[in-house]
PDB file of N, CA and C in Angstrom:
ATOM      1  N   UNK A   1      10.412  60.290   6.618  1.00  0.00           N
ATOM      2  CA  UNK A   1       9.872  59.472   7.696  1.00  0.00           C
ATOM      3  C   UNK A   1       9.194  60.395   8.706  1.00  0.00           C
ATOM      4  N   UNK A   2       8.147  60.096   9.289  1.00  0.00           N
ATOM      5  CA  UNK A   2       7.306  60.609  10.450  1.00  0.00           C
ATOM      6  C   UNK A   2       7.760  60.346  11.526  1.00  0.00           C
ATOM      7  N   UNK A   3       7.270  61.277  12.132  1.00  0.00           N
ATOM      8  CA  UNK A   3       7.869  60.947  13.483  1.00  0.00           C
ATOM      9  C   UNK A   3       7.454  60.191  14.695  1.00  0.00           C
ATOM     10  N   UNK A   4       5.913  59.892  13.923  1.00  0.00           N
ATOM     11  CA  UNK A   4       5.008  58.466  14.396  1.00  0.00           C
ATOM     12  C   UNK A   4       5.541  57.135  14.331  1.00  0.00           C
ATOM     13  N   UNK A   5       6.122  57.381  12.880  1.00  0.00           N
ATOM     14  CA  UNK A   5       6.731  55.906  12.038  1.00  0.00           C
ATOM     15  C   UNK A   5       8.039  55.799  13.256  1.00  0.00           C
ATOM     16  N   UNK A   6       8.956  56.858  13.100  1.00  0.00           N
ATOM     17  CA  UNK A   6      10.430  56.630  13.848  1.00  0.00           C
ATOM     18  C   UNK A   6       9.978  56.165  15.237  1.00  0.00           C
ATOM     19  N   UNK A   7       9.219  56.577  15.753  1.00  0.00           N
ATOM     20  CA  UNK A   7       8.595  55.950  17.057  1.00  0.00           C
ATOM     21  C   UNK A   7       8.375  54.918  17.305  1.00  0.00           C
ATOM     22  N   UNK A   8       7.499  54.555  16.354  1.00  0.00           N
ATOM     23  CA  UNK A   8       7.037  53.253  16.337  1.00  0.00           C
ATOM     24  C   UNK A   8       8.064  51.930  15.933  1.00  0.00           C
ATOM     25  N   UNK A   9       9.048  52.380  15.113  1.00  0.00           N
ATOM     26  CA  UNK A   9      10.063  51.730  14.589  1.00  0.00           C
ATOM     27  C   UNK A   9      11.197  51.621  16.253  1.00  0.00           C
ATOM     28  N   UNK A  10      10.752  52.887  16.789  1.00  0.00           N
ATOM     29  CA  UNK A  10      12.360  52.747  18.252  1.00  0.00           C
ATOM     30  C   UNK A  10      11.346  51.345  19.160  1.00  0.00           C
ATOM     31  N   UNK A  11      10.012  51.786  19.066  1.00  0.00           N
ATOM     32  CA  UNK A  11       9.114  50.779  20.108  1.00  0.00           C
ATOM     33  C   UNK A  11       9.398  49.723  19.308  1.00  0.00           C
ATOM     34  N   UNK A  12       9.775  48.901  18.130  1.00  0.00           N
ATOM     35  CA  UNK A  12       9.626  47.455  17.733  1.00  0.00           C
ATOM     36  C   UNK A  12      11.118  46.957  18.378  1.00  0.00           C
ATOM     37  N   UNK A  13      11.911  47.867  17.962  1.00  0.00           N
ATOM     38  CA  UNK A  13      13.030  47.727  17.988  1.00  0.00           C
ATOM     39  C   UNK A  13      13.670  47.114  19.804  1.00  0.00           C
ATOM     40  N   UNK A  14      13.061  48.318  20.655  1.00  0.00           N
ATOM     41  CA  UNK A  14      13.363  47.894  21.894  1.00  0.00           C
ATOM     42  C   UNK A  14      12.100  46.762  22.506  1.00  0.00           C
ATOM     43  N   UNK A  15      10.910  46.196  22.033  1.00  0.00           N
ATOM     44  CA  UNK A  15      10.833  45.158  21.567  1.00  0.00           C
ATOM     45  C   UNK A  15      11.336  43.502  21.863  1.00  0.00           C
ATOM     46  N   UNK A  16      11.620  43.982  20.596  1.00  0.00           N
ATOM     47  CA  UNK A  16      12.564  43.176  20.416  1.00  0.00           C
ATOM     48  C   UNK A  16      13.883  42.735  21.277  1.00  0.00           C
ATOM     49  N   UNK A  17      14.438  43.535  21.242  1.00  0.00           N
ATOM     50  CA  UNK A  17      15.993  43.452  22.392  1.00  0.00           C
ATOM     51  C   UNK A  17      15.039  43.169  23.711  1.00  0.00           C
ATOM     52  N   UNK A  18      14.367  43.316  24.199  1.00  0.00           N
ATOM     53  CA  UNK A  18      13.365  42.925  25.417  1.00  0.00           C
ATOM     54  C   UNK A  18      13.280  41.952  25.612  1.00  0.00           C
ATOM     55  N   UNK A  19      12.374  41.313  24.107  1.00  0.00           N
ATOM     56  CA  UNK A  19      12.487  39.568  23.758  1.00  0.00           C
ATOM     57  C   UNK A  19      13.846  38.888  23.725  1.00  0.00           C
ATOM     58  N   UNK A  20      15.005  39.419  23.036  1.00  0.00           N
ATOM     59  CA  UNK A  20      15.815  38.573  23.129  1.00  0.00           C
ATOM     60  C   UNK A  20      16.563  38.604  24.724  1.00  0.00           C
ATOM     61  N   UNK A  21      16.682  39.755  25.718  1.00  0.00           N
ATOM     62  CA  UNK A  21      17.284  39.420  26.822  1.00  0.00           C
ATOM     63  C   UNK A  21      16.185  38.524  27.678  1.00  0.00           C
ATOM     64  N   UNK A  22      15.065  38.392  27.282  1.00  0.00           N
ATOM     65  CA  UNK A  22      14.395  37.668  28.477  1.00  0.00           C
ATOM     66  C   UNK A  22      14.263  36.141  28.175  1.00  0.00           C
ATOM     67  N   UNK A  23      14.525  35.993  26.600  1.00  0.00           N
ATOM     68  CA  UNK A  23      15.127  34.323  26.198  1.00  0.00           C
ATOM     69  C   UNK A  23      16.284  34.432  26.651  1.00  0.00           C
ATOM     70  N   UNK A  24      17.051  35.126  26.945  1.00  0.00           N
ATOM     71  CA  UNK A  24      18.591  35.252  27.732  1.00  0.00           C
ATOM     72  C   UNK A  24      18.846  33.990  28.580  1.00  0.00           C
ATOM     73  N   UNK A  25      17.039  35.329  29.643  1.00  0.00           N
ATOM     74  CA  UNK A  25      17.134  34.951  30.949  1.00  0.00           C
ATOM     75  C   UNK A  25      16.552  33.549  31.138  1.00  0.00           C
ATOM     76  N   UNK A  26      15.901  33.105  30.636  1.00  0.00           N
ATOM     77  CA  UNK A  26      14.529  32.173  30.526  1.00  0.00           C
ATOM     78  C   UNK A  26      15.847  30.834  30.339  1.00  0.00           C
ATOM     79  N   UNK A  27      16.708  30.772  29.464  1.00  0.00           N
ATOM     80  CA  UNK A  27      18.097  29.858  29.363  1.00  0.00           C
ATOM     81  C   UNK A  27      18.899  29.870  30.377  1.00  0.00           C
ATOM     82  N   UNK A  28      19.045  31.083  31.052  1.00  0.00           N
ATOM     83  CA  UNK A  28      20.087  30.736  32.313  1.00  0.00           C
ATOM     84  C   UNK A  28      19.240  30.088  33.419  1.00  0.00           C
ATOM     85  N   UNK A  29      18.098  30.594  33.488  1.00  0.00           N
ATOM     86  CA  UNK A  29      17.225  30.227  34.370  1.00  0.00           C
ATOM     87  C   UNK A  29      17.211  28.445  34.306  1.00  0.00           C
ATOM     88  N   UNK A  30      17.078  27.920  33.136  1.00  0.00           N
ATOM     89  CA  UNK A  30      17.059  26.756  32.789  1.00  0.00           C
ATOM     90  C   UNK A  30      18.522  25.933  33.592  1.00  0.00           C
ATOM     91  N   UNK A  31      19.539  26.722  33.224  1.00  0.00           N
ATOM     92  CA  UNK A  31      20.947  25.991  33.394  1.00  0.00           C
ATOM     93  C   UNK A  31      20.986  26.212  34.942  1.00  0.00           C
ATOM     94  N   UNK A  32      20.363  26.797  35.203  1.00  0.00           N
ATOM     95  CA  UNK A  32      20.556  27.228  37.107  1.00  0.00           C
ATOM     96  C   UNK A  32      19.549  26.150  37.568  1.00  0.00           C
ATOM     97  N   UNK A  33      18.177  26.420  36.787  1.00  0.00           N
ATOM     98  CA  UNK A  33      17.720  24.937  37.382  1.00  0.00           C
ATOM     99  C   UNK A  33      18.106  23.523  37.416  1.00  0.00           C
ATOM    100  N   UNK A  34      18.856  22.802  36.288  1.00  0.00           N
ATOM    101  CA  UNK A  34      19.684  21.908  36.436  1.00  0.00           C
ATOM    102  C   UNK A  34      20.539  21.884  36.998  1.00  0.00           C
ATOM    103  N   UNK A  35      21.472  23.061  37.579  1.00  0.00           N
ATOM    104  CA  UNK A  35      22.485  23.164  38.404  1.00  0.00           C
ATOM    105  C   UNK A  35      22.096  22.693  39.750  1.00  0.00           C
ATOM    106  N   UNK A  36      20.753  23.545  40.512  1.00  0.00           N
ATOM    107  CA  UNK A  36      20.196  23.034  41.575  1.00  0.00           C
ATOM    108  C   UNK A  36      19.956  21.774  41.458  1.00  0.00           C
ATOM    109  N   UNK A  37      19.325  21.132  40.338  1.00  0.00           N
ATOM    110  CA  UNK A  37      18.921  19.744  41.176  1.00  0.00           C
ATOM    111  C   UNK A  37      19.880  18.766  41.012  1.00  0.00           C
ATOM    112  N   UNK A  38      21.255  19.267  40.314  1.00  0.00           N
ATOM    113  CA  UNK A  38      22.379  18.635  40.512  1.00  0.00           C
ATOM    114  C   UNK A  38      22.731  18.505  41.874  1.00  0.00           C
ATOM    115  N   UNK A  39      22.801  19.745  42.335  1.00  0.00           N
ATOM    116  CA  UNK A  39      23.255  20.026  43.954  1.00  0.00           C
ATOM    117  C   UNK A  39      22.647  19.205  44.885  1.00  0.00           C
ATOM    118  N   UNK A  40      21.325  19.637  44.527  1.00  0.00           N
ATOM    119  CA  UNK A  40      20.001  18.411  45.445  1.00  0.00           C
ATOM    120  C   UNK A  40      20.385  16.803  45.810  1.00  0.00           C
ATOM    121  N   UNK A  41      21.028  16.556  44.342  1.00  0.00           N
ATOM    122  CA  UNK A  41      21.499  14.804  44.240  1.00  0.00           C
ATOM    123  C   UNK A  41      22.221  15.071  45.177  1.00  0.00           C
ATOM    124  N   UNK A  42      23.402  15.554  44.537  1.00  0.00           N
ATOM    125  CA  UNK A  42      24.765  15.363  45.497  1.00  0.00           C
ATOM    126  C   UNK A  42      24.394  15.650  46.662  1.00  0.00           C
ATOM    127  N   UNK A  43      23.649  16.713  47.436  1.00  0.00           N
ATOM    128  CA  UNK A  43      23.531  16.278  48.331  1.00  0.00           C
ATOM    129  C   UNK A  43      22.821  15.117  49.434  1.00  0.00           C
ATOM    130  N   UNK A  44      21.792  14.685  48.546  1.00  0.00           N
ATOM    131  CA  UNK A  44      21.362  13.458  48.896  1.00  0.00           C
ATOM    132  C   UNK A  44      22.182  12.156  49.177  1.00  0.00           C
ATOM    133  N   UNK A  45      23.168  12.311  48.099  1.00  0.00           N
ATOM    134  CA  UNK A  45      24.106  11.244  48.613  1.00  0.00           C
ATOM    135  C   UNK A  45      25.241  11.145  49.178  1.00  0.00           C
ATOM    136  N   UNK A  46      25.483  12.349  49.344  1.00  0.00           N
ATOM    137  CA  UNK A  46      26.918  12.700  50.532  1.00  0.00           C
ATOM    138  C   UNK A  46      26.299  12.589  51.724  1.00  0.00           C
ATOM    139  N   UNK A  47      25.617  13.172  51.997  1.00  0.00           N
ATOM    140  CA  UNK A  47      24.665  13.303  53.043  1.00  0.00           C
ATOM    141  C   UNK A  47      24.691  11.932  54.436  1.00  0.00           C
ATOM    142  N   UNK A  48      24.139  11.028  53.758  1.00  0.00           N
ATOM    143  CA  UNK A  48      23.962   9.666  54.687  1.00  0.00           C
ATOM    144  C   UNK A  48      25.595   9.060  54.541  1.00  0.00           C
ATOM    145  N   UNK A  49      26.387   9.323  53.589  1.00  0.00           N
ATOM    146  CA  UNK A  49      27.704   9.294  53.991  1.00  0.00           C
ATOM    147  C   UNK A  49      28.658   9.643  55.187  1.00  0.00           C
ATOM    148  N   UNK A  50      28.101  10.836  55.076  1.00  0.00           N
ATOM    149  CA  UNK A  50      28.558  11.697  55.862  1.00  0.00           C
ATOM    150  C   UNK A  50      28.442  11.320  57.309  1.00  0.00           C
ATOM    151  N   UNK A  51      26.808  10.651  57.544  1.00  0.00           N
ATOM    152  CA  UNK A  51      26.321  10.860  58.847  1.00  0.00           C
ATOM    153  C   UNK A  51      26.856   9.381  59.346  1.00  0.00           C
ATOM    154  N   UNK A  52      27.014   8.332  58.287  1.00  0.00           N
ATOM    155  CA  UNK A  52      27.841   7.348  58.786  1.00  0.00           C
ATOM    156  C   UNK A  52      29.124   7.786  59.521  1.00  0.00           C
ATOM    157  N   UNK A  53      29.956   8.109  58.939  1.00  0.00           N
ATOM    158  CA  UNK A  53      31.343   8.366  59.611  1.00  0.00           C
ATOM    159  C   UNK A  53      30.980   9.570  60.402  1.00  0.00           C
ATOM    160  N   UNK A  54      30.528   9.949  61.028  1.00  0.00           N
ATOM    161  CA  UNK A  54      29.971  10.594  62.257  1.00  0.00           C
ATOM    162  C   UNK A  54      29.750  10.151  63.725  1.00  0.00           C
ATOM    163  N   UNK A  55      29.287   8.878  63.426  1.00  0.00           N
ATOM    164  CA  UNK A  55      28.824   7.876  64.490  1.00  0.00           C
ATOM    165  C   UNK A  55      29.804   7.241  65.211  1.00  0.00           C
ATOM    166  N   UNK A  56      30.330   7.720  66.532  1.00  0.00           N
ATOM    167  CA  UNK A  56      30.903   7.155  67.388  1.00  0.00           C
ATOM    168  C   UNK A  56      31.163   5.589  67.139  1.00  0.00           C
ATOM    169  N   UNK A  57      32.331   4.753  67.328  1.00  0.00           N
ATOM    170  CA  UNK A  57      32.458   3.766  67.012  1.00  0.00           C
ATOM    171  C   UNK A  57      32.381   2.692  68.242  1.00  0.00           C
TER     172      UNK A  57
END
């Protein structure tokens, strides 16, 4: 083997592992975005709950 080839073989290689941590990230990213707009709801509807029982009676 050359030492062009072994090179070129370490560059596919890390690559690769590049591609797979940034589909990693690209999935958590996903689950964090549904997490937020979970949060978003809930807080939309606690919210005017909230500000009811707030109000002096």
């Amino acid at each position: 083997m050359t030492c062009e080839a072994s090179l070129l073989e370490h560059l596919a290689a890390d690559e690769e592992s590049v591609r797979g941590q940034l589909e990693s990230l690209r999935e958590q990213v996903a689950v964090l975005e549904d997490r937020l707009r979970d949060l978003a709801t809930a807080r939309r509807v606690v919210a005017p709950m909230l500000a009811g029982h707030s109000r002096p009676e």
